[in-house]
PDB file of N, CA and C in Angstrom:
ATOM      1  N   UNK A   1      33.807   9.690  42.360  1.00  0.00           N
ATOM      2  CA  UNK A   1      34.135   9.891  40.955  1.00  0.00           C
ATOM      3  C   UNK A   1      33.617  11.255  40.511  1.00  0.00           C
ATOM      4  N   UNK A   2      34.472  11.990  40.107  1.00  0.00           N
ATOM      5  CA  UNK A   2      33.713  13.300  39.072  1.00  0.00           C
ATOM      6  C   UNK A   2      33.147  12.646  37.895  1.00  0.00           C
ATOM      7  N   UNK A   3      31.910  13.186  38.106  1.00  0.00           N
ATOM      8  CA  UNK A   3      30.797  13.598  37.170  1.00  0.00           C
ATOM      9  C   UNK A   3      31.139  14.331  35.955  1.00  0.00           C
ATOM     10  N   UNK A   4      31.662  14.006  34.720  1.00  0.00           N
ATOM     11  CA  UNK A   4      31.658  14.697  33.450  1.00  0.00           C
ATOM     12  C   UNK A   4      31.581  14.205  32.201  1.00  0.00           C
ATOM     13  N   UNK A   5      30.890  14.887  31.499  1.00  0.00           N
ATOM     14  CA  UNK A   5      30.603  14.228  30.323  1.00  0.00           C
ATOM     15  C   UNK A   5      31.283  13.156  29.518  1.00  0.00           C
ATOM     16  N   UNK A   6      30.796  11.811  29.205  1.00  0.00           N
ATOM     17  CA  UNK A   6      31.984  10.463  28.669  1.00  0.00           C
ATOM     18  C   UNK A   6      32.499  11.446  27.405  1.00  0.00           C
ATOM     19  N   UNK A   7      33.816  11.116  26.919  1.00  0.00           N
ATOM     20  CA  UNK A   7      33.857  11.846  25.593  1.00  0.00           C
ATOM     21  C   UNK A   7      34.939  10.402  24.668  1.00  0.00           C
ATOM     22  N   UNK A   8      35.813   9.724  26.183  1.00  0.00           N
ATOM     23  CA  UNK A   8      36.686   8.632  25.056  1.00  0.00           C
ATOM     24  C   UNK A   8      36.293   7.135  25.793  1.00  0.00           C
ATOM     25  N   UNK A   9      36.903   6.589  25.156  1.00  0.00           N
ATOM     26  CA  UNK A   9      36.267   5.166  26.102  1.00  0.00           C
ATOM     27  C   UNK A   9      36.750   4.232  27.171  1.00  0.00           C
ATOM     28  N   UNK A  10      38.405   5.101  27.212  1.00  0.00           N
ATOM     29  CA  UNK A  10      38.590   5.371  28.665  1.00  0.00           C
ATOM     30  C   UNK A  10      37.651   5.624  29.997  1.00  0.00           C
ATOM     31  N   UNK A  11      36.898   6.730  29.677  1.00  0.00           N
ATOM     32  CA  UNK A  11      35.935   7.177  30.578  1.00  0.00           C
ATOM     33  C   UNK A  11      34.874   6.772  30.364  1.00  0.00           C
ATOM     34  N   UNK A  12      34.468   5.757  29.181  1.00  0.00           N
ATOM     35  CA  UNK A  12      32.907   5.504  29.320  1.00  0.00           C
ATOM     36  C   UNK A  12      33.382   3.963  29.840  1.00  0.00           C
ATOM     37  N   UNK A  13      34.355   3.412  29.960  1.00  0.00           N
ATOM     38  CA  UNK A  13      34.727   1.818  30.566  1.00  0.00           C
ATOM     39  C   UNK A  13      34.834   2.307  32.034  1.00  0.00           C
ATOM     40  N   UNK A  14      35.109   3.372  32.384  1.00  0.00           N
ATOM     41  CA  UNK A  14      35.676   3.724  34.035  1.00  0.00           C
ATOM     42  C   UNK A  14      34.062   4.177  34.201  1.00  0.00           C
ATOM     43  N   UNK A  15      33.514   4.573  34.110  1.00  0.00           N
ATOM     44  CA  UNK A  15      31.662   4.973  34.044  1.00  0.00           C
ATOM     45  C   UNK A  15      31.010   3.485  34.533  1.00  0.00           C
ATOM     46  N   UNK A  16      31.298   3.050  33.578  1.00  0.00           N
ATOM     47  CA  UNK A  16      30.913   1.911  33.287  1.00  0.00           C
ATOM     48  C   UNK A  16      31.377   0.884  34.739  1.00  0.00           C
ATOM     49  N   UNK A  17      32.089   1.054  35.127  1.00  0.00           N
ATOM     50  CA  UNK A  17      33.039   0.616  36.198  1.00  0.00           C
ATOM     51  C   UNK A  17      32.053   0.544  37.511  1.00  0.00           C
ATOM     52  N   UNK A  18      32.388   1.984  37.477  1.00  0.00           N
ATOM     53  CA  UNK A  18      31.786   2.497  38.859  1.00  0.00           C
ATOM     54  C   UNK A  18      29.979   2.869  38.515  1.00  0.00           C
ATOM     55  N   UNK A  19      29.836   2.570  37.763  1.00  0.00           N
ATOM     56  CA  UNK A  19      28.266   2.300  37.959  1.00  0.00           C
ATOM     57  C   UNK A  19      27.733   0.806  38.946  1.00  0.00           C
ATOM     58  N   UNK A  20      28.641   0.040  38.102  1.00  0.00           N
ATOM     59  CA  UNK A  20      28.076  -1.634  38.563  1.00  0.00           C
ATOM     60  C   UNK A  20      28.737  -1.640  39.993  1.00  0.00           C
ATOM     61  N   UNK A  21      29.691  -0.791  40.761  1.00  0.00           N
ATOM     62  CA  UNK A  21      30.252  -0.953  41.749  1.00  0.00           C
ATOM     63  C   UNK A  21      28.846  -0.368  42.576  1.00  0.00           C
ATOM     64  N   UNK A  22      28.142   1.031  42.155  1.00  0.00           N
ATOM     65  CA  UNK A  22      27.165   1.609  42.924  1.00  0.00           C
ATOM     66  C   UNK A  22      25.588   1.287  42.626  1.00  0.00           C
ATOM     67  N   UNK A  23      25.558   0.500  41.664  1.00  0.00           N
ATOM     68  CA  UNK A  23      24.108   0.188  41.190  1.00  0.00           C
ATOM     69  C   UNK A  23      23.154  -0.478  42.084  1.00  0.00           C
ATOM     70  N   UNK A  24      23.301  -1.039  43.392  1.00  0.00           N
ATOM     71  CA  UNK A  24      22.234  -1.331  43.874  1.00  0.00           C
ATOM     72  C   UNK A  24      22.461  -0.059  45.251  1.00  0.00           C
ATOM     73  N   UNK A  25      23.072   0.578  45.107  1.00  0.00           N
ATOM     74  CA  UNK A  25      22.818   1.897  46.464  1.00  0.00           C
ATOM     75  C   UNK A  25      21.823   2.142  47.138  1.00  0.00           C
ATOM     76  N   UNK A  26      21.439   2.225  48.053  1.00  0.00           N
ATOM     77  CA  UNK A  26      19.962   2.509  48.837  1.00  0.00           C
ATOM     78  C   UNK A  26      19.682   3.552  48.135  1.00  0.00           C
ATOM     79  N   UNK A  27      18.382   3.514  47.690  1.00  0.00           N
ATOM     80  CA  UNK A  27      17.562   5.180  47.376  1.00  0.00           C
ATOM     81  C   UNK A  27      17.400   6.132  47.436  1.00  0.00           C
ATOM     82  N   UNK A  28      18.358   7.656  47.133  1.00  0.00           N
ATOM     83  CA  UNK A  28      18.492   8.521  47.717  1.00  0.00           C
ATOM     84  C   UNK A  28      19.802   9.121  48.863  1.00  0.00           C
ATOM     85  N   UNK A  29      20.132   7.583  48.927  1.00  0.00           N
ATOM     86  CA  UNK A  29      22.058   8.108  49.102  1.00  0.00           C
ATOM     87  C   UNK A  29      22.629   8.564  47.896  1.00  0.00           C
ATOM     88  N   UNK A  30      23.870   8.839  48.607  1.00  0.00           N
ATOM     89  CA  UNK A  30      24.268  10.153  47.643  1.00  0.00           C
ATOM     90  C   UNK A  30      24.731   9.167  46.132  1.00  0.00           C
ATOM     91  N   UNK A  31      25.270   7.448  46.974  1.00  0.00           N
ATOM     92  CA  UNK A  31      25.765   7.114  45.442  1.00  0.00           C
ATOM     93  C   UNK A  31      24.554   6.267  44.453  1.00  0.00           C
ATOM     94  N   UNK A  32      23.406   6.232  45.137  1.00  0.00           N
ATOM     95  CA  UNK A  32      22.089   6.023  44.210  1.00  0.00           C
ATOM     96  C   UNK A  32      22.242   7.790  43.271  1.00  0.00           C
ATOM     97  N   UNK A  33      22.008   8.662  44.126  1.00  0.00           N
ATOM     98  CA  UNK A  33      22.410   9.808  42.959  1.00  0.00           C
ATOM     99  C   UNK A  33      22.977  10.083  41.548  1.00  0.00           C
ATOM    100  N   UNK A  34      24.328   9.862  42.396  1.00  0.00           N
ATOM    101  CA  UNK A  34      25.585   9.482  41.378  1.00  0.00           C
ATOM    102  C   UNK A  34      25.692   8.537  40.113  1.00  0.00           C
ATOM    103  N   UNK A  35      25.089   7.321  40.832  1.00  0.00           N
ATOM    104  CA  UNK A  35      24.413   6.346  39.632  1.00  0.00           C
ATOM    105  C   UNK A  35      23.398   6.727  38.892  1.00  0.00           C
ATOM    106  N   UNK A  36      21.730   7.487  39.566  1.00  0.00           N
ATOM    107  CA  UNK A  36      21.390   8.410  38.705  1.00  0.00           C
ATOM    108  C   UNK A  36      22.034   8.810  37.129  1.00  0.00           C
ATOM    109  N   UNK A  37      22.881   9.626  37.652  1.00  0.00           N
ATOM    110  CA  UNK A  37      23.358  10.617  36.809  1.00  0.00           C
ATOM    111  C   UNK A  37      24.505   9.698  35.436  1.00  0.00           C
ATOM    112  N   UNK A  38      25.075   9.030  36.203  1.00  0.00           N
ATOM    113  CA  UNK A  38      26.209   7.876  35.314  1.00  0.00           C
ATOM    114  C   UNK A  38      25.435   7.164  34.680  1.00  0.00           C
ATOM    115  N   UNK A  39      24.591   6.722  34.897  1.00  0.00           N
ATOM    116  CA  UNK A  39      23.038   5.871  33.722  1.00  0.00           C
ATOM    117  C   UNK A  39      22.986   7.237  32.560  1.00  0.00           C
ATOM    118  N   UNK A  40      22.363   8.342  33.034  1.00  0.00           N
ATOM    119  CA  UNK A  40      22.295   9.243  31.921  1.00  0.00           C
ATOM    120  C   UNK A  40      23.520   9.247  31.046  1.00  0.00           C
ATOM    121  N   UNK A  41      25.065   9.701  31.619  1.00  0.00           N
ATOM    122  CA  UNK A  41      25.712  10.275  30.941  1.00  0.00           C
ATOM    123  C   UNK A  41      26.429   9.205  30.174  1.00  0.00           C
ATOM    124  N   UNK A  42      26.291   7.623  30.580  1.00  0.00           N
ATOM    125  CA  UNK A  42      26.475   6.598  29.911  1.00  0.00           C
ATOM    126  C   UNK A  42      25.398   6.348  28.793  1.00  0.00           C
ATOM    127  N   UNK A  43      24.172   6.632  28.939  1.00  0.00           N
ATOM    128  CA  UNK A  43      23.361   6.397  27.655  1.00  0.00           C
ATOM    129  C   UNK A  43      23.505   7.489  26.991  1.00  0.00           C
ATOM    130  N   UNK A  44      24.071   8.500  26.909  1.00  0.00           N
ATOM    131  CA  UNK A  44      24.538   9.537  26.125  1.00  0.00           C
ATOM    132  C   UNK A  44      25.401   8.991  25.143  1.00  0.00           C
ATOM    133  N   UNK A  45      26.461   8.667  25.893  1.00  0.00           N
ATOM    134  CA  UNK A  45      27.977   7.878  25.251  1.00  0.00           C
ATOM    135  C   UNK A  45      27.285   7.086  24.312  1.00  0.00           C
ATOM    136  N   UNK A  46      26.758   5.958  24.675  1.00  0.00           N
ATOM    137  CA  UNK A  46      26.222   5.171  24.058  1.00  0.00           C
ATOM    138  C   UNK A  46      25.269   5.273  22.733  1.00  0.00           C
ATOM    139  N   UNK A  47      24.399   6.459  22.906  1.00  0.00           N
ATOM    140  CA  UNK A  47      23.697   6.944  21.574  1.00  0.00           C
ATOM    141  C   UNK A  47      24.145   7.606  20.953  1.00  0.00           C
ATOM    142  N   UNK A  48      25.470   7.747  21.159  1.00  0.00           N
ATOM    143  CA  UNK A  48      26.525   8.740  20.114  1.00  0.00           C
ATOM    144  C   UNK A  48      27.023   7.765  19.350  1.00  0.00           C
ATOM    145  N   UNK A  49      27.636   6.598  19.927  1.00  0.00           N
ATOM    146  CA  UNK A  49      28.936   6.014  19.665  1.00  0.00           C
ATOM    147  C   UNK A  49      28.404   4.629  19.191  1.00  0.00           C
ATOM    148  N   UNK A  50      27.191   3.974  19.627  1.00  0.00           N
ATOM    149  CA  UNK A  50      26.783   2.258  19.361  1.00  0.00           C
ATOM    150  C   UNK A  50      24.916   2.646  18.684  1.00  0.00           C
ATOM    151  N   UNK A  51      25.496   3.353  17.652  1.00  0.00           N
ATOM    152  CA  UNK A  51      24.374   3.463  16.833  1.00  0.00           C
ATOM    153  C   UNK A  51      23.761   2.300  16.381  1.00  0.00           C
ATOM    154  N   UNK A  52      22.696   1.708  16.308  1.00  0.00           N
ATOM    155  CA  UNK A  52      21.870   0.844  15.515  1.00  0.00           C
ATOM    156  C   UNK A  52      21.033   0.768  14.562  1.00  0.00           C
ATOM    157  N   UNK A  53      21.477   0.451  13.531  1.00  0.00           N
ATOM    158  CA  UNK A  53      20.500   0.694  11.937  1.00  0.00           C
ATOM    159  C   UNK A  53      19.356   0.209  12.263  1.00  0.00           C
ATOM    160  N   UNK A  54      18.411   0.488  11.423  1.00  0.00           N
ATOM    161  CA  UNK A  54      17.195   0.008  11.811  1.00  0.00           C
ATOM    162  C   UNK A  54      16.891  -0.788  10.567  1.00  0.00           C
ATOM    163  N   UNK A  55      16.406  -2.105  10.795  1.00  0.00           N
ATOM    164  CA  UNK A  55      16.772  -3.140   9.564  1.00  0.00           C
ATOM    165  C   UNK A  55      15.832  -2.863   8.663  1.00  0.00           C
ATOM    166  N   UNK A  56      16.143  -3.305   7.005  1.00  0.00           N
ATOM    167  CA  UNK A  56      15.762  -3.176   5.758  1.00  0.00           C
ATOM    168  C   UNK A  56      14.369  -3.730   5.720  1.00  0.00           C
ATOM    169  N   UNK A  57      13.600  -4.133   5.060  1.00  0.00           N
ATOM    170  CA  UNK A  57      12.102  -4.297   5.450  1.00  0.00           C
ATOM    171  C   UNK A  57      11.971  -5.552   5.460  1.00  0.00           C
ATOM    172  N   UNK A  58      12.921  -6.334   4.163  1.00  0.00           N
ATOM    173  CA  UNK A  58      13.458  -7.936   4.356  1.00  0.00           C
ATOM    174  C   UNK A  58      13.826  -8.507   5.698  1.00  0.00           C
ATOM    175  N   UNK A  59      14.944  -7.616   5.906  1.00  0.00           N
ATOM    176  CA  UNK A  59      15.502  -8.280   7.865  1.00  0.00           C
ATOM    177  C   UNK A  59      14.494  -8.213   8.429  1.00  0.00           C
ATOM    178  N   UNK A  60      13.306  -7.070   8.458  1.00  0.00           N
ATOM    179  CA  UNK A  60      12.007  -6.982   9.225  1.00  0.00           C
ATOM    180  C   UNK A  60      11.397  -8.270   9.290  1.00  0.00           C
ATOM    181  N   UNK A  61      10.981  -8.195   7.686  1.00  0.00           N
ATOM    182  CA  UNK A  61      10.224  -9.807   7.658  1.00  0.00           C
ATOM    183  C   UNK A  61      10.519 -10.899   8.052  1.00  0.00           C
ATOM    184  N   UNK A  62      11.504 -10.871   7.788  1.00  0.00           N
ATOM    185  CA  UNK A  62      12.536 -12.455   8.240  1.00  0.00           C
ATOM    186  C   UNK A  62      12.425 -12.480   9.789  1.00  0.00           C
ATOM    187  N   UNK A  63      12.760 -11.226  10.309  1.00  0.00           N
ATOM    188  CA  UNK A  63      12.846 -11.470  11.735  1.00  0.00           C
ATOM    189  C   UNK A  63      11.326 -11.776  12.364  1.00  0.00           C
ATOM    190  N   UNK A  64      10.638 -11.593  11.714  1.00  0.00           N
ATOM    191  CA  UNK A  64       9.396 -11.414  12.493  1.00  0.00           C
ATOM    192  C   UNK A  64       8.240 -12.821  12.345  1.00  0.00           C
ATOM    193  N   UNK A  65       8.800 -13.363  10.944  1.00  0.00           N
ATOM    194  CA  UNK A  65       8.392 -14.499  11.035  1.00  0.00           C
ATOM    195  C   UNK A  65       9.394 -15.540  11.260  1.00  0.00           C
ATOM    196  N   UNK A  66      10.256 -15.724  11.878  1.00  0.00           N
ATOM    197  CA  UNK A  66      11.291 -16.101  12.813  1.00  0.00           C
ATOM    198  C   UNK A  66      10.641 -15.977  14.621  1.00  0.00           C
ATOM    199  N   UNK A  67      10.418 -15.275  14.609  1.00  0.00           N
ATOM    200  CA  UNK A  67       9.775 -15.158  16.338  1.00  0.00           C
ATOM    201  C   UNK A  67       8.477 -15.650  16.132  1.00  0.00           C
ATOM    202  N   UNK A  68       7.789 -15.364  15.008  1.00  0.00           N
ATOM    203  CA  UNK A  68       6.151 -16.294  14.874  1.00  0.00           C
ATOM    204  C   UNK A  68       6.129 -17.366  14.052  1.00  0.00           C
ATOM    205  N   UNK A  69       7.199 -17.964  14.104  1.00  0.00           N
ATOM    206  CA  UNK A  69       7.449 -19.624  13.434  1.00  0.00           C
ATOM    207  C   UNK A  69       6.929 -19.634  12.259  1.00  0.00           C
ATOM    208  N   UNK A  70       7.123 -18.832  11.073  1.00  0.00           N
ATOM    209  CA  UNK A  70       6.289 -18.965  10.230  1.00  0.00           C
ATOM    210  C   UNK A  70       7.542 -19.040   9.139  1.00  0.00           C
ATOM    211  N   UNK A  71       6.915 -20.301   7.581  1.00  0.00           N
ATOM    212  CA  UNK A  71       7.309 -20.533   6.866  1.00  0.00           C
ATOM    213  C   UNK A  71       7.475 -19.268   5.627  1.00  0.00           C
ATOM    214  N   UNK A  72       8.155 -19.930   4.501  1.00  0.00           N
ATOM    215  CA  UNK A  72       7.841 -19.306   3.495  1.00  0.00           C
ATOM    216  C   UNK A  72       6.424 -19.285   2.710  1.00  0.00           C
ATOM    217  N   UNK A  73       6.232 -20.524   3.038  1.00  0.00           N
ATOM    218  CA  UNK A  73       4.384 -21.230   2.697  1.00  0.00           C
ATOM    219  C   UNK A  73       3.693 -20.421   3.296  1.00  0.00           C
ATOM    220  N   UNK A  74       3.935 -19.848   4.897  1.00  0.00           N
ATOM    221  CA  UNK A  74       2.973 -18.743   5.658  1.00  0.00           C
ATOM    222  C   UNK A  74       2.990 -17.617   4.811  1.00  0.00           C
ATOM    223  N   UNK A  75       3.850 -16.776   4.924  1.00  0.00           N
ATOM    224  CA  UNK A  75       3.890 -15.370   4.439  1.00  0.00           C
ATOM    225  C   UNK A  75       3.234 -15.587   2.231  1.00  0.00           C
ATOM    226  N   UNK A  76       3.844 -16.739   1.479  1.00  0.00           N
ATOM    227  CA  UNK A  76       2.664 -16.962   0.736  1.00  0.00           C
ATOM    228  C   UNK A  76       1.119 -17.007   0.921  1.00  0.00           C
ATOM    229  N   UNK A  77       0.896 -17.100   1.656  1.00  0.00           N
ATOM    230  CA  UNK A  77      -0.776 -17.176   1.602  1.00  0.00           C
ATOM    231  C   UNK A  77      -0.918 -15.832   2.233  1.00  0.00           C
ATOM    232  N   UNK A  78      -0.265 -15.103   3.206  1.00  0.00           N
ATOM    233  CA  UNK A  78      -0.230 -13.750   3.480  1.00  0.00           C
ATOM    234  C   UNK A  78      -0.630 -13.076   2.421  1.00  0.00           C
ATOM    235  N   UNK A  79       1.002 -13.014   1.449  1.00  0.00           N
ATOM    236  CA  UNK A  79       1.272 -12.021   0.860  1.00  0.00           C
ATOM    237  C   UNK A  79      -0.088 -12.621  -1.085  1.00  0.00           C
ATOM    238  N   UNK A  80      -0.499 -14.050  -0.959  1.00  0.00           N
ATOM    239  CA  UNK A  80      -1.532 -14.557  -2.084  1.00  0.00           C
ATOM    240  C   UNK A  80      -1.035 -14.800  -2.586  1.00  0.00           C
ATOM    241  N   UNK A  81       0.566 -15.468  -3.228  1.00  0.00           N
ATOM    242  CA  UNK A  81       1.723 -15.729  -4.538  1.00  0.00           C
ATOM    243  C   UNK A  81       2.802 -16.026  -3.745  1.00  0.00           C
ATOM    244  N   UNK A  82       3.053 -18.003  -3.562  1.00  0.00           N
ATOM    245  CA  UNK A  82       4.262 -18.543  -3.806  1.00  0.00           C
ATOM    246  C   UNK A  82       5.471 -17.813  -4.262  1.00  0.00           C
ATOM    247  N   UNK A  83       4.970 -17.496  -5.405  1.00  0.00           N
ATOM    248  CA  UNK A  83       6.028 -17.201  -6.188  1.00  0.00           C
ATOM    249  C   UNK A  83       6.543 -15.678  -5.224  1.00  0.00           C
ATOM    250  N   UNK A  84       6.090 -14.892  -5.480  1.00  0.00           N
ATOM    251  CA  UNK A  84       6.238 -13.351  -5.040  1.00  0.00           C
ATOM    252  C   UNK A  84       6.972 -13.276  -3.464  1.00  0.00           C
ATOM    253  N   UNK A  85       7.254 -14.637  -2.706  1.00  0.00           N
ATOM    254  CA  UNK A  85       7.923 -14.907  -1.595  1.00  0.00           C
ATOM    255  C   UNK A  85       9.153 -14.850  -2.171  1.00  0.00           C
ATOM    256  N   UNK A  86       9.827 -15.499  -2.630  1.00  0.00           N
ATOM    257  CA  UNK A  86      10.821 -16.049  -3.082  1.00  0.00           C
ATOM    258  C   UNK A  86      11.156 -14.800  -4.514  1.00  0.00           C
ATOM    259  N   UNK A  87      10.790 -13.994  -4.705  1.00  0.00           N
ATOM    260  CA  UNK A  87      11.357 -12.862  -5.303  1.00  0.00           C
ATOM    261  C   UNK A  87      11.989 -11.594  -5.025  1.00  0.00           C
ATOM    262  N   UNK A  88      11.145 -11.580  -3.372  1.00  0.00           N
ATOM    263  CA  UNK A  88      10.933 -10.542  -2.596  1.00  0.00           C
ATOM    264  C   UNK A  88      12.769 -10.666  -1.740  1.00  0.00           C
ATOM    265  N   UNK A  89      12.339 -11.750  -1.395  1.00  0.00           N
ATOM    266  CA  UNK A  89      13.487 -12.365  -0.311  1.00  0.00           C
ATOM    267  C   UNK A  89      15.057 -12.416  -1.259  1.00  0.00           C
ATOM    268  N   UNK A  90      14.769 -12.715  -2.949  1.00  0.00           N
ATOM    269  CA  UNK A  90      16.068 -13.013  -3.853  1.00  0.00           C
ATOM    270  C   UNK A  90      16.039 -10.981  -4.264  1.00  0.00           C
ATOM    271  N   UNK A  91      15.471 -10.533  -3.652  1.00  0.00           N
ATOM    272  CA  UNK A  91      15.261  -8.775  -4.041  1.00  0.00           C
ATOM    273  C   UNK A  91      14.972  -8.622  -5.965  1.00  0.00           C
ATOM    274  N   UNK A  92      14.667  -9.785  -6.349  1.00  0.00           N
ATOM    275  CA  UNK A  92      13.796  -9.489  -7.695  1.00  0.00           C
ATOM    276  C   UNK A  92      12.628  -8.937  -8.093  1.00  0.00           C
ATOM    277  N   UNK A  93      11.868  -8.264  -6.708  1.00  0.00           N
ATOM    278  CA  UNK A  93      10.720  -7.815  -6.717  1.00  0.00           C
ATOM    279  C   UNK A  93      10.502  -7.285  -5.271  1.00  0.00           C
ATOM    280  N   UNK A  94      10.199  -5.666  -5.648  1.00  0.00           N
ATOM    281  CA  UNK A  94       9.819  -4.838  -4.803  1.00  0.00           C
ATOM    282  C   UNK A  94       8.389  -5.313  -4.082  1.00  0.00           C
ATOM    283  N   UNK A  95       8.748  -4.895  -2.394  1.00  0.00           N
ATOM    284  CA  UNK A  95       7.334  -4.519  -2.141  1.00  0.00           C
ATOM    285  C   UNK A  95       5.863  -3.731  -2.926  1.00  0.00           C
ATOM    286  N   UNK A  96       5.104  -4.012  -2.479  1.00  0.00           N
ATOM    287  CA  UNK A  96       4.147  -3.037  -3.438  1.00  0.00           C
ATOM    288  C   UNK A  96       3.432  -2.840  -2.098  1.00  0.00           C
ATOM    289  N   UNK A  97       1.958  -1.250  -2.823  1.00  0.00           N
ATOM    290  CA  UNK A  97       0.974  -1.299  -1.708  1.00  0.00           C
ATOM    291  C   UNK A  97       0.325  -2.658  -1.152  1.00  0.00           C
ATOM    292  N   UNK A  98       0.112  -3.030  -1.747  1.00  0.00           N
ATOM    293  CA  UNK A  98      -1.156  -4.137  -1.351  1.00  0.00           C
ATOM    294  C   UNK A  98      -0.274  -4.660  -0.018  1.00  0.00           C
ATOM    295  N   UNK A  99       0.941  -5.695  -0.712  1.00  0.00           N
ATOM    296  CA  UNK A  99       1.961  -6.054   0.559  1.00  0.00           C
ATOM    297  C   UNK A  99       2.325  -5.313   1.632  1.00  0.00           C
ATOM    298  N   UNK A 100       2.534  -4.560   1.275  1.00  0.00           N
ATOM    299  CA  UNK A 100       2.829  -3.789   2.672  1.00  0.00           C
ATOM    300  C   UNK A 100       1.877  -3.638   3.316  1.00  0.00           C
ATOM    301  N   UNK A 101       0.459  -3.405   3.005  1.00  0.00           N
ATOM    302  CA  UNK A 101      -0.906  -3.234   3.787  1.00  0.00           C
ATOM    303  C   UNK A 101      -0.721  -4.261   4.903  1.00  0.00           C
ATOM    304  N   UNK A 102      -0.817  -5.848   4.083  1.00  0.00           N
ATOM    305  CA  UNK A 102      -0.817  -7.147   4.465  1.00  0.00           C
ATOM    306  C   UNK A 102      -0.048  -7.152   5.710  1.00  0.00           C
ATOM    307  N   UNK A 103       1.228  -6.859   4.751  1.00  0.00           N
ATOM    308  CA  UNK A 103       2.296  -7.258   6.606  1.00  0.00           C
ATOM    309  C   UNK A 103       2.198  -6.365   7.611  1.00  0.00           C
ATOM    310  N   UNK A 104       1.459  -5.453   6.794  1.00  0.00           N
ATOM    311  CA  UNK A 104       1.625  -4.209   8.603  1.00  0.00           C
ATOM    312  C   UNK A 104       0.126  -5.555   8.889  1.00  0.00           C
ATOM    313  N   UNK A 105      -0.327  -5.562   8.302  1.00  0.00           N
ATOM    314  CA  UNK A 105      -2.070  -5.995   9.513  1.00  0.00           C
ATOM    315  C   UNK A 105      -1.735  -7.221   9.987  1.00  0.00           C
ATOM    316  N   UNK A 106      -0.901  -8.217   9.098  1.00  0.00           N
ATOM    317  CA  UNK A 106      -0.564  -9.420   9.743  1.00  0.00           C
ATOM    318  C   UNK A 106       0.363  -9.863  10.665  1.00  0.00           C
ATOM    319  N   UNK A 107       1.185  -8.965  10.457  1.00  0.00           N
ATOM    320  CA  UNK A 107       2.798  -9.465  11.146  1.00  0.00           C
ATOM    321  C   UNK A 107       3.052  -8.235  11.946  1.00  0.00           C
ATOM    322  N   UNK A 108       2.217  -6.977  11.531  1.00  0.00           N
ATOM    323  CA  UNK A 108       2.240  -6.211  12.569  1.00  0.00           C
ATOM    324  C   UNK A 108       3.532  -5.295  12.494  1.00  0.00           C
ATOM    325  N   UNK A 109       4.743  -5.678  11.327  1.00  0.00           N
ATOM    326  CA  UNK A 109       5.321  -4.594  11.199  1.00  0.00           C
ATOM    327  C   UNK A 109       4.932  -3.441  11.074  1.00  0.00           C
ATOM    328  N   UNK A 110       5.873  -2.502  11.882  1.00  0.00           N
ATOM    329  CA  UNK A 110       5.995  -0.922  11.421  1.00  0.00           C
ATOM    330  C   UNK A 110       5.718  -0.258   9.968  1.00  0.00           C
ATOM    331  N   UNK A 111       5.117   0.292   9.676  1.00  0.00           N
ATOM    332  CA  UNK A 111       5.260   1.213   8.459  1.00  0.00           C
ATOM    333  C   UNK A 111       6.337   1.443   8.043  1.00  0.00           C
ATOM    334  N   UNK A 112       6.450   2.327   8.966  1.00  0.00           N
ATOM    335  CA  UNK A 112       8.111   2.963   8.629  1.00  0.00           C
ATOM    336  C   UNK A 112       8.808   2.028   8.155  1.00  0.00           C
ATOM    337  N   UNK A 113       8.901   1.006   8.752  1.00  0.00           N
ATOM    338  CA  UNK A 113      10.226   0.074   8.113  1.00  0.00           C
ATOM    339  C   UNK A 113       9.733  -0.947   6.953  1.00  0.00           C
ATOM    340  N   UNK A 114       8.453  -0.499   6.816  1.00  0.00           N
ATOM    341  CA  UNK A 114       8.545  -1.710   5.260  1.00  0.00           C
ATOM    342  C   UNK A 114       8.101  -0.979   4.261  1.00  0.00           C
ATOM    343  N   UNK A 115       8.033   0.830   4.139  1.00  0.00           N
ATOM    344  CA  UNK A 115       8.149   1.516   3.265  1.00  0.00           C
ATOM    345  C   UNK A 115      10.002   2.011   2.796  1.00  0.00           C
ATOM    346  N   UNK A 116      11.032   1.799   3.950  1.00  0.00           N
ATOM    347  CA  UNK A 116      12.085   2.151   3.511  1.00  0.00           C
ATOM    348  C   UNK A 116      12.861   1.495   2.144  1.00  0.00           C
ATOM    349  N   UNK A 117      13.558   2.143   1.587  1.00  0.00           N
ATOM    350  CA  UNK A 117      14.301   1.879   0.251  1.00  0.00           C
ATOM    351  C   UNK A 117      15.395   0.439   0.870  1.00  0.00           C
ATOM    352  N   UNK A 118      15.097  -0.465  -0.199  1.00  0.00           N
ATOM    353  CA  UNK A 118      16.183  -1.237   0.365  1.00  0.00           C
ATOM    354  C   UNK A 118      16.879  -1.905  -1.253  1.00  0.00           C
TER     355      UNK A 118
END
C-alpha cells in the first residue's frame, strides 16, 4: 500500500483495512513498519475528523458518580445542601468556589472541567 496522508474516508476505511490485515506482523518486518506508520497517519485522520467534546461539568458529575455508585443523597452531603443537588443538576444554580473545591477533592474531577461555562 502507498503510504499518504488519509484526506477522504475512502482512504481512511482502506487504512483502516490494511492495518488489521498487517497488525500482528513480526517486529521490524517491513509490514510491522508500515503498520507503524498507518497507526500514525490513521490517528491523524481521526483527530481531525472524530473530535470529542469534553463534557459540561454536570455530564462530569453525573458520570463520575455513576462509576462510584453514588446517589443524589451522596454528592448532598459532599456538596452540605439537599437542596443545592437538585438545582445544580435542574441548572437553577451555578457551581460556586466552595463546590468546585469539594468535587475536585472528592470525586477527583478535573479543574478544568468543572470551572467550564455550561
Amino acid at each position: 500500500m502507498e503510504l499518504k496522508i488519509i484526506k477522504t474516508k475512502k482512504d481512511y476505511h482502506k487504512s483502516l483495512a490494511r492495518f488489521a490485515e498487517i497488525f500482528s506482523a513480526k517486529h521490524g518486518s517491513k509490514e510491522s513498519n508500515e503498520a507503524d506508520i498507518l497507526a500514525l497517519l490513521i490517528k491523524d485522520y481521526e483527530n481531525k475528523h472524530f473530535v470529542i467534546d469534553a463534557p459540561t461539568p454536570i455530564e462530569a458529575i453525573k458520570y463520575r458518580m455513576e462509576q462510584q455508585g453514588l446517589s443524589n443523597q451522596d454528592l448532598a452531603k459532599i456538596l452540605g445542601y439537599k437542596s443545592r443537588v437538585s438545582d445544580i443538576f435542574h441548572n437553577t444554580r451555578k457551581l460556586n468556589l466552595k463546590m468546585i473545591r469539594k468535587l475536585y477533592e472528592t470525586l477527583h474531577i478535573p479543574l478544568e472541567t468543572l470551572v467550564k461555562e455550561y
